[in-house]
Protein backbone atom coordinates (compact mmCIF):
# COMPACT_ATOMS: atom_id res chain seq x y z
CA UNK A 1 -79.84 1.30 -17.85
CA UNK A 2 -77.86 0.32 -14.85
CA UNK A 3 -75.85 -2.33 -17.17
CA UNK A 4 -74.87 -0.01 -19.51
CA UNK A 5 -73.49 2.55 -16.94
CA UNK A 6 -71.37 -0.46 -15.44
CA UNK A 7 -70.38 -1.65 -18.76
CA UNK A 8 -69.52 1.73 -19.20
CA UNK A 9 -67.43 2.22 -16.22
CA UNK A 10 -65.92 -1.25 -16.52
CA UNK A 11 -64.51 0.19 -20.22
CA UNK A 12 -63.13 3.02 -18.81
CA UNK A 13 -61.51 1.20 -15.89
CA UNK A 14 -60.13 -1.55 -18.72
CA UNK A 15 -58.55 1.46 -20.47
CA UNK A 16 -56.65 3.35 -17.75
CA UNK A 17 -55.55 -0.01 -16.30
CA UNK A 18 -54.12 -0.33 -20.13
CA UNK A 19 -52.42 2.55 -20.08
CA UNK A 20 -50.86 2.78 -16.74
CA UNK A 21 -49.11 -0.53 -18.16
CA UNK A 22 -47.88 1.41 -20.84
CA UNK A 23 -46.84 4.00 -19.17
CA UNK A 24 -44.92 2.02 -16.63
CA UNK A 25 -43.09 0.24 -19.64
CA UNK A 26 -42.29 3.92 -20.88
CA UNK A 27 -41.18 4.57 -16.93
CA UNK A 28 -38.56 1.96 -16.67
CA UNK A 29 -36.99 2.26 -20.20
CA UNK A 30 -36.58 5.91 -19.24
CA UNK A 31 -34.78 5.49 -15.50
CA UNK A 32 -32.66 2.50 -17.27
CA UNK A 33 -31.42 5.29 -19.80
CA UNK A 34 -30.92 7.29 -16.70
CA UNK A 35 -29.07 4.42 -14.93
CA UNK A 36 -26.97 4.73 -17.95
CA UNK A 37 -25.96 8.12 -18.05
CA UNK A 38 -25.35 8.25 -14.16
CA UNK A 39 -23.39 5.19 -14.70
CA UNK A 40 -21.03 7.62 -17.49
CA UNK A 41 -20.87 10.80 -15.17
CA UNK A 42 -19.42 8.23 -12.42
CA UNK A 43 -17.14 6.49 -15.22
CA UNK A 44 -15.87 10.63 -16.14
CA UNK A 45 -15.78 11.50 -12.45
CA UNK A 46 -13.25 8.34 -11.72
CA UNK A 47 -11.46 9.24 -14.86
CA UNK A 48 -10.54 12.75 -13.67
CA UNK A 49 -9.25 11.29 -9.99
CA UNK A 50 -7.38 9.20 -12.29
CA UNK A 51 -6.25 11.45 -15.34
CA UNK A 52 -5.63 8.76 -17.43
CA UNK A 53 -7.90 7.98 -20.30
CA UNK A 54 -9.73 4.60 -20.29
CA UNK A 55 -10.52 4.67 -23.48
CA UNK A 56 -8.47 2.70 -26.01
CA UNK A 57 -7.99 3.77 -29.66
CA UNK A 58 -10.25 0.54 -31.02
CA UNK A 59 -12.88 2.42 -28.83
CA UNK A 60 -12.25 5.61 -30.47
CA UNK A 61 -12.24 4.32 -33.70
CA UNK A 62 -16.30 3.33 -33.73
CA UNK A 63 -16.88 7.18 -33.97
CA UNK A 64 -14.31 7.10 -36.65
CA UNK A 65 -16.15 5.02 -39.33
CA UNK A 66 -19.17 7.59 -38.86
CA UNK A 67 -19.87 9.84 -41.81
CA UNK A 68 -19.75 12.99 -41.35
CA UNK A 69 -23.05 13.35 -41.30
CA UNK A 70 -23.73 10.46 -39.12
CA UNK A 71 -21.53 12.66 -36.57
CA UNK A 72 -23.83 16.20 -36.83
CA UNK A 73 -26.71 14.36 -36.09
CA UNK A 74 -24.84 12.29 -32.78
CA UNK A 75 -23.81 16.00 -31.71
CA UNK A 76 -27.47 17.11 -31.93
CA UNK A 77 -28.46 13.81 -29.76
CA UNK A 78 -26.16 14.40 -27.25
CA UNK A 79 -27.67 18.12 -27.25
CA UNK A 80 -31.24 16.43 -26.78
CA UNK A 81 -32.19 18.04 -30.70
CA UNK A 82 -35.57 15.93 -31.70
CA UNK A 83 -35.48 14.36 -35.10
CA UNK A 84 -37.60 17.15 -36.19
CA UNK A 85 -34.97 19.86 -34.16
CA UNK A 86 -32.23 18.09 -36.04
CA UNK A 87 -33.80 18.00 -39.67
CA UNK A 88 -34.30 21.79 -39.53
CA UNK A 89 -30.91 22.47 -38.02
CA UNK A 90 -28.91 20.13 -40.48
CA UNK A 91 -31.14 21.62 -43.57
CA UNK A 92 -32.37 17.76 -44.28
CA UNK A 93 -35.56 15.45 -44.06
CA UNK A 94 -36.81 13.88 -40.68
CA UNK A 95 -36.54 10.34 -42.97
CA UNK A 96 -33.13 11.37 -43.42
CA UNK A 97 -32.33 12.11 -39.79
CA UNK A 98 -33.81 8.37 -39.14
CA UNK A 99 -32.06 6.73 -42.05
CA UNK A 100 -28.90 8.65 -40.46
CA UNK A 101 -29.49 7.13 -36.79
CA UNK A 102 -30.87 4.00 -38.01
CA UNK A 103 -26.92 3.23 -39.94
CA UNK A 104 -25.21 5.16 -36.69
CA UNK A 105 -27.25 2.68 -34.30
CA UNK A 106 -25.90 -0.01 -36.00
CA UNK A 107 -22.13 0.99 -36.58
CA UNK A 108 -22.26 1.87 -32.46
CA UNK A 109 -23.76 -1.41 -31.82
CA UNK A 110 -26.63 0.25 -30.12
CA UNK A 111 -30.93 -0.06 -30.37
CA UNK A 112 -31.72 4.14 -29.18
CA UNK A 113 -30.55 7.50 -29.10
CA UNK A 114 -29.79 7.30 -25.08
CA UNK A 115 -27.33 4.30 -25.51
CA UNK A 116 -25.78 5.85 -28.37
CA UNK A 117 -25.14 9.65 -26.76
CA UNK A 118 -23.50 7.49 -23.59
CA UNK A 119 -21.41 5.75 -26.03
CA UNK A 120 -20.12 8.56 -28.40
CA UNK A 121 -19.86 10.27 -24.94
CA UNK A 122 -17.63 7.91 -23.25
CA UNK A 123 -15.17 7.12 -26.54
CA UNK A 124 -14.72 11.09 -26.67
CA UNK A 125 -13.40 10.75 -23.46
């Protein structure tokens, strides 16, 4: 009886141990995206001391060779829409809205919705 309990408790142990590793994983892929974005709002801050624009037009030009579609769903993300949020807003299929991030992602040269709000973000600018 005794072995079972501890074989028991050694389970459970095994399993939040596995998924405090997880969620530290999650944890530091969400303050790099944060790192990120403070990293922006200190690039826009210096910008506005400077009023000059930083940007170049070959910058500008990435958002350019977006569809149109492409850009309603990168003005959702930088609103924070889900995929589900955006589907229901743009009238269209969650599969679409990830075929239509999946083709942005890869004309911004970037692997998640974070990275590619900073980066339509700062070429607006």
């Amino acid at each position: 009886m005794a072995r079972s309990y501890e074989s028991a408790l050694d389970q459970a142990i095994t399993a939040m141990l596995r998924e405090a590793a997880e969620h530290a994983v999650a944890l530091r892929r969400t303050l790099e995206q944060v790192a990120q974005l403070a990293a922006l709002r200190e690039q826009v801050a210096r910008a506005d001391e400077d009023a000059g624009n930083h940007f170049g037009d070959n910058d500008k030009a990435v958002l350019t060779r977006l569809t149109r579609r492409e850009r309603e769903v990168l003005d959702q993300l930088v609103h924070g829409r889900s995929n589900r949020q955006i589907a229901t807003s743009l009238g269209i299929s969650e599969r679409t809205v990830k075929n239509h991030l999946r083709n942005m992602f890869a004309k911004l040269g970037v692997t998640d919705r974070t990275s590619a709000v900073v980066k339509a973000l700062a070429k607006q600018r």
